[in-house]
Protein backbone atom coordinates (compact mmCIF):
# COMPACT_ATOMS: atom_id res chain seq x y z
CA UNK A 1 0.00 0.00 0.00
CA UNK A 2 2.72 2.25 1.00
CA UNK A 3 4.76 1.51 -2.49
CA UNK A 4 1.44 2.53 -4.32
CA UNK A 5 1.57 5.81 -2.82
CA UNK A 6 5.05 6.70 -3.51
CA UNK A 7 4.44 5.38 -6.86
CA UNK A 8 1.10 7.71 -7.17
CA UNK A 9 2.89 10.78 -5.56
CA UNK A 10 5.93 10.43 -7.33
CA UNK A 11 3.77 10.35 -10.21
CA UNK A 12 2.21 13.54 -9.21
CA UNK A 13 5.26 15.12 -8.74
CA UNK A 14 6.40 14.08 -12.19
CA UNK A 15 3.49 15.64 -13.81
CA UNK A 16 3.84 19.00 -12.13
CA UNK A 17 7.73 19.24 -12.36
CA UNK A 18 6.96 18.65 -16.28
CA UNK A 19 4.20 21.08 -16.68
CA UNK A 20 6.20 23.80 -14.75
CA UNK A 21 9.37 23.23 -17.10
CA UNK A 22 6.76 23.58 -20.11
CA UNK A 23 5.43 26.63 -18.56
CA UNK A 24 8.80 27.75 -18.06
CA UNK A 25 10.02 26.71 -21.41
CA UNK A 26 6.99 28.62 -23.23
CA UNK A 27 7.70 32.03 -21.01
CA UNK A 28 11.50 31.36 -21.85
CA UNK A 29 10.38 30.92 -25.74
CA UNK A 30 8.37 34.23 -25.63
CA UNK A 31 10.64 36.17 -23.51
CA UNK A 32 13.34 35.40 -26.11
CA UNK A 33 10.67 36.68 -29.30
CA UNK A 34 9.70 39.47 -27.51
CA UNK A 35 13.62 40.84 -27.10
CA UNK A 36 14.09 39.87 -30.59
CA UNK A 37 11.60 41.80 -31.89
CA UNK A 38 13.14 44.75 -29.96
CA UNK A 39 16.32 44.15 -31.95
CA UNK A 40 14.05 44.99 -35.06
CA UNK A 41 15.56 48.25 -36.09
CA UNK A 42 16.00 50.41 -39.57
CA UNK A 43 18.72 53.23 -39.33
CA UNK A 44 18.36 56.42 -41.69
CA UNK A 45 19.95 59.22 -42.54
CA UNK A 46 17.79 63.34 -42.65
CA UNK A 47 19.45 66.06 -44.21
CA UNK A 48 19.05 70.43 -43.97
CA UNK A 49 20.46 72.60 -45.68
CA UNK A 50 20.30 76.35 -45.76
CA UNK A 51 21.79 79.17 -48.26
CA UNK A 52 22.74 81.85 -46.15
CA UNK A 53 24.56 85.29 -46.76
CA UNK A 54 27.96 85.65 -45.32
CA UNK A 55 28.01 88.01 -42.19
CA UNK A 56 31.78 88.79 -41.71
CA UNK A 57 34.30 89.77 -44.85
CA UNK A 58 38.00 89.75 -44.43
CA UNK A 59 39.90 92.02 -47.02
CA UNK A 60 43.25 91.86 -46.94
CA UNK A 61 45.08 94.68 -49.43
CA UNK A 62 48.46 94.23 -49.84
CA UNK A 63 50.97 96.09 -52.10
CA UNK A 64 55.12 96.15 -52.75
CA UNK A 65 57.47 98.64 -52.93
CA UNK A 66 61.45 98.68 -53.79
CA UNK A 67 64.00 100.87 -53.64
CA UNK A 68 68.07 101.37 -52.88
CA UNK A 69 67.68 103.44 -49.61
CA UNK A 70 65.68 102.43 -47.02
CA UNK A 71 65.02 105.91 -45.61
CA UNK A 72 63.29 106.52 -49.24
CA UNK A 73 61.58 103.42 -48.91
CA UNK A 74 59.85 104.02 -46.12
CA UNK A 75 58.86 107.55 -47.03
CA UNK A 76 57.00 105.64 -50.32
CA UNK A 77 55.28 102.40 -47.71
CA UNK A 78 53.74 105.31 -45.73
CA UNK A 79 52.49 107.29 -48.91
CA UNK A 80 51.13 104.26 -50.44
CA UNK A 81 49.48 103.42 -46.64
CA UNK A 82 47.80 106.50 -46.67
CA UNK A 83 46.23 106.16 -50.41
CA UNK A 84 44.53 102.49 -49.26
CA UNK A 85 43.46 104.36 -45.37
CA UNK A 86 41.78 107.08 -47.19
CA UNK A 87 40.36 105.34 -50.49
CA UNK A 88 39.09 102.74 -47.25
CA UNK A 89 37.40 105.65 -45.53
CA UNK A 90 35.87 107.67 -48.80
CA UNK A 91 34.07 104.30 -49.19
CA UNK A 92 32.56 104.21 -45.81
CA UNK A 93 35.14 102.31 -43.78
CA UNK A 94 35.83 103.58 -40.23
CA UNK A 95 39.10 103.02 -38.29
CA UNK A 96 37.76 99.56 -36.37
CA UNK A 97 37.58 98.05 -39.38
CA UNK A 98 41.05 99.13 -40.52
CA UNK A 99 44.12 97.23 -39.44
CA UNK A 100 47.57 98.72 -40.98
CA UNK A 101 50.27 95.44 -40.76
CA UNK A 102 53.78 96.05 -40.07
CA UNK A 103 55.98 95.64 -43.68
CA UNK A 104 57.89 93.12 -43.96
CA UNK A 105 61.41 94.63 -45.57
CA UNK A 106 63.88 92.23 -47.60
CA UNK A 107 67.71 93.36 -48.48
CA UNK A 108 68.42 91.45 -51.71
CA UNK A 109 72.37 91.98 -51.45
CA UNK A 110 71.86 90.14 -47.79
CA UNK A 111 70.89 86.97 -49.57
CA UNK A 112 73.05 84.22 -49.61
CA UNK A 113 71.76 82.19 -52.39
CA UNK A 114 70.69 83.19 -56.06
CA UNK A 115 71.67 86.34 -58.07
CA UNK A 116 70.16 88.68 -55.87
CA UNK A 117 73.28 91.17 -56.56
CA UNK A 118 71.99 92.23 -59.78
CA UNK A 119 68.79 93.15 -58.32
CA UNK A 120 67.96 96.64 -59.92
CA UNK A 121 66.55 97.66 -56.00
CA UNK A 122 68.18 96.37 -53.40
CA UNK A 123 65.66 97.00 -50.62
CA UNK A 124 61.73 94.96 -51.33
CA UNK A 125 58.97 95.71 -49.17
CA UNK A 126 55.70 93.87 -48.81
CA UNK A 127 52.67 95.92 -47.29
CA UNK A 128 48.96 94.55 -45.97
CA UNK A 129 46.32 96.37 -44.62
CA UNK A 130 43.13 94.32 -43.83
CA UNK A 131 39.68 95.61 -43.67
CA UNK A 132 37.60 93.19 -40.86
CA UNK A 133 34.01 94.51 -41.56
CA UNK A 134 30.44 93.47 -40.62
CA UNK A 135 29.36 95.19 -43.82
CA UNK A 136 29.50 92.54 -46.76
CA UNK A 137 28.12 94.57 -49.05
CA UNK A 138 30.31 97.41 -48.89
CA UNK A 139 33.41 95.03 -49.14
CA UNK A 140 32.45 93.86 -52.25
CA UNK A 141 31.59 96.70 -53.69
CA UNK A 142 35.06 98.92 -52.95
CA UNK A 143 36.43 95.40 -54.20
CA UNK A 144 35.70 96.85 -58.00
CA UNK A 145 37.02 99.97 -57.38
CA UNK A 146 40.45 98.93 -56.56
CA UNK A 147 40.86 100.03 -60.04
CA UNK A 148 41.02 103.82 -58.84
CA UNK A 149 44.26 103.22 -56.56
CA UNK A 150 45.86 101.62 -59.56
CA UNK A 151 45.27 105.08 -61.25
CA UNK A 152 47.17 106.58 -58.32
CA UNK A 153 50.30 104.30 -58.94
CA UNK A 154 49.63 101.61 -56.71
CA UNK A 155 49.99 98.48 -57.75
CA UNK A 156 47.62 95.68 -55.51
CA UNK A 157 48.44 92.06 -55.71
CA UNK A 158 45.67 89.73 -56.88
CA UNK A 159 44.25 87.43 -55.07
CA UNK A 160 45.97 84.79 -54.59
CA UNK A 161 45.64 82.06 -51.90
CA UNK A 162 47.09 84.30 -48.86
CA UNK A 163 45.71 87.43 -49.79
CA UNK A 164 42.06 86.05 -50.79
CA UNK A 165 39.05 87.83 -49.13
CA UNK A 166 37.37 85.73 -46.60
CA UNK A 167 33.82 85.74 -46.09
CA UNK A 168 32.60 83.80 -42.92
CA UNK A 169 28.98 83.42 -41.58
CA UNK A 170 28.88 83.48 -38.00
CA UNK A 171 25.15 82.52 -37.20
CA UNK A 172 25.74 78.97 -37.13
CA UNK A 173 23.79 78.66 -33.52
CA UNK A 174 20.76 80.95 -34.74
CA UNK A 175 20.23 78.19 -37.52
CA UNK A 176 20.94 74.74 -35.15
CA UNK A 177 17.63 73.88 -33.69
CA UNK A 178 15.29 74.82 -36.64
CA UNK A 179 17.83 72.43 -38.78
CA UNK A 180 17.91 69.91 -36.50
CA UNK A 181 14.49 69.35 -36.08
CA UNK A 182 14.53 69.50 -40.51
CA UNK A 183 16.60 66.72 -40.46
CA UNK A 184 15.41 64.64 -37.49
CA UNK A 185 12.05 65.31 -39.49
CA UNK A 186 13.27 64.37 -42.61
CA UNK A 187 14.69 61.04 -41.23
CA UNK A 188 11.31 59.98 -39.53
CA UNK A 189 10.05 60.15 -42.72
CA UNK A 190 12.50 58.13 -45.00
CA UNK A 191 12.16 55.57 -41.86
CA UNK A 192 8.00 55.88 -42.04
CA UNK A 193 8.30 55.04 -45.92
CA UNK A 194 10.52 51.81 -45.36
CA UNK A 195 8.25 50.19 -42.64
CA UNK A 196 5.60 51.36 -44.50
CA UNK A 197 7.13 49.30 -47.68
CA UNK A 198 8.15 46.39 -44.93
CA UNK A 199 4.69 45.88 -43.47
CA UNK A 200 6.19 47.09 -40.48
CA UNK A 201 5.08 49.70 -37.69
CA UNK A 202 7.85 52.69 -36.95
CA UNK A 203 8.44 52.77 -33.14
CA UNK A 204 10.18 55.13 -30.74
CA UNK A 205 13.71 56.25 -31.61
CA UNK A 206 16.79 53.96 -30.45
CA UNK A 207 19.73 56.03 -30.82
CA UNK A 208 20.43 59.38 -32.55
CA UNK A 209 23.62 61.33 -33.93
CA UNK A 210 22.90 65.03 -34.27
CA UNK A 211 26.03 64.87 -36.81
CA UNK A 212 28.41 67.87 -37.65
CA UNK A 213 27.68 70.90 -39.21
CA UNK A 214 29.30 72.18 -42.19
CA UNK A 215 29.80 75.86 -43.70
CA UNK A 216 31.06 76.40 -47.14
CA UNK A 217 30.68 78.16 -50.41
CA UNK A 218 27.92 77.95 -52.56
CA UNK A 219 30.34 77.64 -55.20
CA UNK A 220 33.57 78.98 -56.73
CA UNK A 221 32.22 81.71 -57.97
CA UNK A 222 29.63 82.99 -55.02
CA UNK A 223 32.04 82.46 -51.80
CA UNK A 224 29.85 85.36 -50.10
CA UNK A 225 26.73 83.13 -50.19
CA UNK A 226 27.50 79.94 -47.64
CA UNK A 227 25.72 76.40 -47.67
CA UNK A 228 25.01 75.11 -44.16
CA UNK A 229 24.40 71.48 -44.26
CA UNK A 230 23.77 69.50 -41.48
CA UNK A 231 23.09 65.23 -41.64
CA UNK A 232 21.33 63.47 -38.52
CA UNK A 233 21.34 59.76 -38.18
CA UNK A 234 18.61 58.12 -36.34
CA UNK A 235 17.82 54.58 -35.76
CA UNK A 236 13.98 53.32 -34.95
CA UNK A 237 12.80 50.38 -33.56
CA UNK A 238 10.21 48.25 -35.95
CA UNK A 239 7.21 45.93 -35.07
CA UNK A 240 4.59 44.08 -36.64
């Protein structure tokens, strides 16, 4: 009698140990769905952009000058100084935005190497003065009358790659949220459209990279006009 009841309660026992490892086994098995269907993700890329004007322009205006005697020299730096201070000022410059640079003075017969003793002046001077002005405009437009200090005997070097006007745009934190919410819209879109094209439901956002921000010309030609660009990445989850 008493082996029939360990038999029937080891029995018992049996049963419930296997319907608790079922029941364990099934919230195991949907435990392990439900965090891969978390793992369901689509990453996507929103872009802004913005053409804006350039705020700041610098103008450097730089100019030579040679002669034998040093003393003359000098007398012809500060002449030509004055012509660029006052043709700055009839066009509507004021002194802030005039910086006069120290010249830079070579002597040709204190070279060591080439055939700098046959120089016809022995002294060379090399001149800038740099206009740092809020007023883009105006920059450009005293830009294309250079021509009249050429009239006056002063010859201006062109613009080459160090003595190129810069124009800058300064904003850059007036534009940020308006273009970051552009682009974060602009990715919740591209991300609607592909679970929209999976048979899929767009969920909450899993990670987000604001991304860097990026100034530069509109083109060779336009350098006064800047394109801000900015690209966020975003990644959503997915469901059915």
């Amino acid at each position: 009698m008493n082996n029939n009841q360990n038999v029937g309660g080891a029995l018992v026992l049996g049963v419930f140990l296997c319907a608790g490892l079922i029941g364990l086994g099934y919230y195991l098995a949907d435990g392990f769905l439900q965090a891969k269907a978390l793992e369901r993700t689509v990453t996507v890329k929103g872009l802004s952009e913005r053409e804006v004007p350039a705020d700041v322009a610098i103008w450097p205006i730089k100019f030579s000058a040679a002669d034998n005697e040093l003393t003359a020299l000098y007398a012809v730096i500060e002449k030509n100084n004055t012509l660029v201070v006052d043709f700055l000022k009839q066009h509507g410059f004021s002194d802030a935005e005039i910086t006069v640079s120290v010249p830079a003075i070579v002597d040709r017969q204190a070279q060591s190497y080439g055939n700098e003793g046959s120089a016809k002046f022995r002294y060379l001077s090399s001149s800038s003065i740099n206009v740092y002005s809020q007023n883009v405009d105006r920059v450009r437009a005293t830009m294309n009358d250079l021509v009249e200090l050429g009239k006056q005997g002063l010859a201006i070097a062109g613009q080459d790659y160090e003595s190129r006007t810069q124009f800058l745009f300064t904003q850059l934190n007036d534009l940020k949220p308006g273009m970051i919410e552009e682009a974060t819209r602009n990715a919740r879109e591209v991300a609607g459209k592909f679970a929209q094209d999976s048979v899929s439901t767009l969920g909450k956002i899993k990670t987000a990279n604001q991304g860097q921000f990026s100034i530069e010309d509109r083109d060779s030609n336009t350098p006064h006009i800047k394109k801000v660009r900015v690209v966020s990445t975003v990644e959503y989850y997915l469901s059915d």
